[in-house]
N, C-alpha and C. Protein backbone atom coordinates (compact mmCIF):
# COMPACT_ATOMS: atom_id res chain seq x y z
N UNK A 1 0.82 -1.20 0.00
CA UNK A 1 0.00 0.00 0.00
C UNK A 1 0.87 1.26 0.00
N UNK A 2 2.10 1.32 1.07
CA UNK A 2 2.62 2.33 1.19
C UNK A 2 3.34 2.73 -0.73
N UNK A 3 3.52 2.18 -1.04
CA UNK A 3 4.45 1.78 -2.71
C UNK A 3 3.24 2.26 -3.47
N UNK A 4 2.32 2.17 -3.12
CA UNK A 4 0.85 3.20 -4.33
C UNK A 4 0.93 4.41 -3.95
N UNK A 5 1.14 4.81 -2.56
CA UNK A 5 0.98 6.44 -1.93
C UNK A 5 2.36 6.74 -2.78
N UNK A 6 3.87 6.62 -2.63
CA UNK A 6 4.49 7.11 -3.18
C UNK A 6 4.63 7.15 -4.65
N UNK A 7 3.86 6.32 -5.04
CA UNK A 7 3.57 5.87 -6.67
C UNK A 7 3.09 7.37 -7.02
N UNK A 8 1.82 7.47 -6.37
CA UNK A 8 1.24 8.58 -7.11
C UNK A 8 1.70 9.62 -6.26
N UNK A 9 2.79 9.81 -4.93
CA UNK A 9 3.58 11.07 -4.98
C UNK A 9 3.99 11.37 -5.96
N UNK A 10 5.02 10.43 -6.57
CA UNK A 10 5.45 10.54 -7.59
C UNK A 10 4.84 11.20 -8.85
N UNK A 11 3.97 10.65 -9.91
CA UNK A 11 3.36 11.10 -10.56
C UNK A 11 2.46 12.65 -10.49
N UNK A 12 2.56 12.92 -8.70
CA UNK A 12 1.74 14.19 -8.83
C UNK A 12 3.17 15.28 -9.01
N UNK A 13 4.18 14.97 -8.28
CA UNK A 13 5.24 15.80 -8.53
C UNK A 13 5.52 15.71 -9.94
N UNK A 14 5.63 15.00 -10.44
CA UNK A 14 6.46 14.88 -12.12
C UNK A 14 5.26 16.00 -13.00
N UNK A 15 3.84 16.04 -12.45
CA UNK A 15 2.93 16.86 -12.87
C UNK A 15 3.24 18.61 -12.58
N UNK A 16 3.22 18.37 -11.91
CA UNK A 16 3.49 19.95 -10.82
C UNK A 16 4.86 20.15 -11.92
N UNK A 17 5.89 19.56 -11.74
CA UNK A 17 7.02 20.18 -12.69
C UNK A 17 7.12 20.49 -14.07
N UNK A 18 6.37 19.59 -14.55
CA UNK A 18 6.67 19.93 -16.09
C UNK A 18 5.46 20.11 -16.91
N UNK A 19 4.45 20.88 -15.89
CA UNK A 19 3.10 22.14 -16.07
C UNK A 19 4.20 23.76 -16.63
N UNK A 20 3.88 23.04 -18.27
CA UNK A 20 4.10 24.61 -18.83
C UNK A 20 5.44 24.34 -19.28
N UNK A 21 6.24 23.36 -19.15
CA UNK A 21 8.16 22.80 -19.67
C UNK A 21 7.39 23.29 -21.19
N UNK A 22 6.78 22.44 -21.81
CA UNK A 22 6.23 22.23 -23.34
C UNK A 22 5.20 22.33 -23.35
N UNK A 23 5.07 23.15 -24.77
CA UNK A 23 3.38 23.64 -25.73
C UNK A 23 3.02 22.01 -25.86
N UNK A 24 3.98 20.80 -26.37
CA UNK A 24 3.35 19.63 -26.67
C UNK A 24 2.75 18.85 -25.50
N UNK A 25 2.00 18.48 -25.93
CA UNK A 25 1.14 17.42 -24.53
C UNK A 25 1.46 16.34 -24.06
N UNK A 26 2.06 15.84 -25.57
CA UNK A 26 2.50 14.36 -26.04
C UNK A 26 3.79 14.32 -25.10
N UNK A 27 4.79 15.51 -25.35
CA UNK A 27 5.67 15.60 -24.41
C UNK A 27 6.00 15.16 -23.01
N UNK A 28 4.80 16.03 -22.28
CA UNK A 28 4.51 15.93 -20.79
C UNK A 28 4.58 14.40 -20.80
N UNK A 29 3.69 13.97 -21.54
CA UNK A 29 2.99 12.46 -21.07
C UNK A 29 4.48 11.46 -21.16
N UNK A 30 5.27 11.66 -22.13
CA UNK A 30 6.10 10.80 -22.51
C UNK A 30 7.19 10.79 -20.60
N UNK A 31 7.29 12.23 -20.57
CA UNK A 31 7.97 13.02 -19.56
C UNK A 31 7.65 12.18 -18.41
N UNK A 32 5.78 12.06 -18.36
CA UNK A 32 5.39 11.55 -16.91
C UNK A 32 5.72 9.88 -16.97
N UNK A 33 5.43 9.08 -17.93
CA UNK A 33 5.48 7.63 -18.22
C UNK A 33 7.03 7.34 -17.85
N UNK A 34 7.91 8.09 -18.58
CA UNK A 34 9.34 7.84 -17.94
C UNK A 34 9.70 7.73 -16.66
N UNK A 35 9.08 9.08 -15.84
CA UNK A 35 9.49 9.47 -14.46
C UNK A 35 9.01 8.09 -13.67
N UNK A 36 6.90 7.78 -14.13
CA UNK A 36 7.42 6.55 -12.95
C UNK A 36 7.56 5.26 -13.59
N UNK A 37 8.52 5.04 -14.38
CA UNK A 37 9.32 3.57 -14.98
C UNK A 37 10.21 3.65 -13.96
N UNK A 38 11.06 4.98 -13.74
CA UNK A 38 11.97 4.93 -12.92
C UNK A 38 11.74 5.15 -11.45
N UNK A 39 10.57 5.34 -10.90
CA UNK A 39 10.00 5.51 -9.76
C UNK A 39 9.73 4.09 -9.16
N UNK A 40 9.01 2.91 -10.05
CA UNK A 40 8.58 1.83 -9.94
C UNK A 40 9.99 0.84 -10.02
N UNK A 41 10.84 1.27 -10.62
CA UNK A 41 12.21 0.42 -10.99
C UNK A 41 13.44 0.82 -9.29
N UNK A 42 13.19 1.91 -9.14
CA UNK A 42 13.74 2.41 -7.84
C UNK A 42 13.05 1.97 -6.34
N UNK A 43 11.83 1.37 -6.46
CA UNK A 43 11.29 1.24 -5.53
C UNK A 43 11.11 -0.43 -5.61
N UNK A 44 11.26 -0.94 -6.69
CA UNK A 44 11.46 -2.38 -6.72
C UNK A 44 13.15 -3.02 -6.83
N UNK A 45 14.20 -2.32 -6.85
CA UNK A 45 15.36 -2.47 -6.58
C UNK A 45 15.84 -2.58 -5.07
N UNK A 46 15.02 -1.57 -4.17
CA UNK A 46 15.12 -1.67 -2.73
C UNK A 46 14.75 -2.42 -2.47
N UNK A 47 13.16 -3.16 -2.61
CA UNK A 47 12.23 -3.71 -1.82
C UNK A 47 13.24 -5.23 -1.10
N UNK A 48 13.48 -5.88 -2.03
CA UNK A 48 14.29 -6.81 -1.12
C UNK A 48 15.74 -6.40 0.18
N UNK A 49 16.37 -5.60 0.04
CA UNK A 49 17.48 -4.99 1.03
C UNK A 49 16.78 -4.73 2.40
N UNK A 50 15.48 -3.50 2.01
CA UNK A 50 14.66 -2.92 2.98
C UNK A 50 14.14 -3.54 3.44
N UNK A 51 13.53 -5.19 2.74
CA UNK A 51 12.71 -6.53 3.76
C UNK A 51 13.86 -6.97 4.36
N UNK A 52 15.36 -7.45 4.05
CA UNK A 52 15.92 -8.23 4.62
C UNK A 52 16.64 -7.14 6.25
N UNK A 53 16.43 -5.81 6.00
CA UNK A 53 16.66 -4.98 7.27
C UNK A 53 15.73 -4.90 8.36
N UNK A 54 14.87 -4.72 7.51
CA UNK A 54 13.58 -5.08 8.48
C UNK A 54 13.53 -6.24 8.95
N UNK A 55 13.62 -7.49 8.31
CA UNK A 55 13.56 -9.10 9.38
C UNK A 55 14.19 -9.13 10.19
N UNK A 56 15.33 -8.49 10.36
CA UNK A 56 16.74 -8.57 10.86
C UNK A 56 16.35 -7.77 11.97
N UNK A 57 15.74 -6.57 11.90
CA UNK A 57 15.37 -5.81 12.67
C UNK A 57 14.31 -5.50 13.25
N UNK A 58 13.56 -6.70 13.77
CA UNK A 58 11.95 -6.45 14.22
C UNK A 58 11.47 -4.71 14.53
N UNK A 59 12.35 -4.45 15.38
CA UNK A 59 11.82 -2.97 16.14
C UNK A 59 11.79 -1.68 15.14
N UNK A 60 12.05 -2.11 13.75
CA UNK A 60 11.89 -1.20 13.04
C UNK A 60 10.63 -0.98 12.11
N UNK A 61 9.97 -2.46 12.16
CA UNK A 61 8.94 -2.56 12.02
C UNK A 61 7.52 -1.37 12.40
N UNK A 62 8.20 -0.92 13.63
CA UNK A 62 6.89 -0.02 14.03
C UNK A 62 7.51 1.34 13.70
C-alpha cells in the first residue's frame, strides 16, 4: 500500500514540474510515463534490502 501512496507522490510531482516545460502534450505524457518507470524500478530495486533490514530488525517494524 505504502508503494501506491508514493507511486502517485510521484506522478503528482512529475505533474506539478513539467506544467508549462512544453506547448506539446505528447511531451509531458512521454515526460510523466518515464518518471514513474523509474519511480517503480527504484522502488522495486530496494524492496528486497529494505525486507531483509527489516527481518533482521523487528523494532523497526513499528
Amino acid at each position: 500500500m505504502i508503494n501506491i501512496v508514493f507511486l502517485f507522490d510521484s506522478i503528482f510531482t512529475v505533474v506539478g514540474m513539467i506544467n508549462g516545460l512544453s506547448d506539446d502534450p505528447n511531451a509531458a505524457l512521454v515526460l510523466m510515463i518515464i518518471a514513474v518507470v523509474i519511480s517503480v524500478g527504484i522502488m522495486l530495486l530496494f524492496t528486497h534490502p529494505v525486507g531483509k533490514f527489516v527481518n533482521k530488525r523487528h523494532s523497526s517494524k513499528v
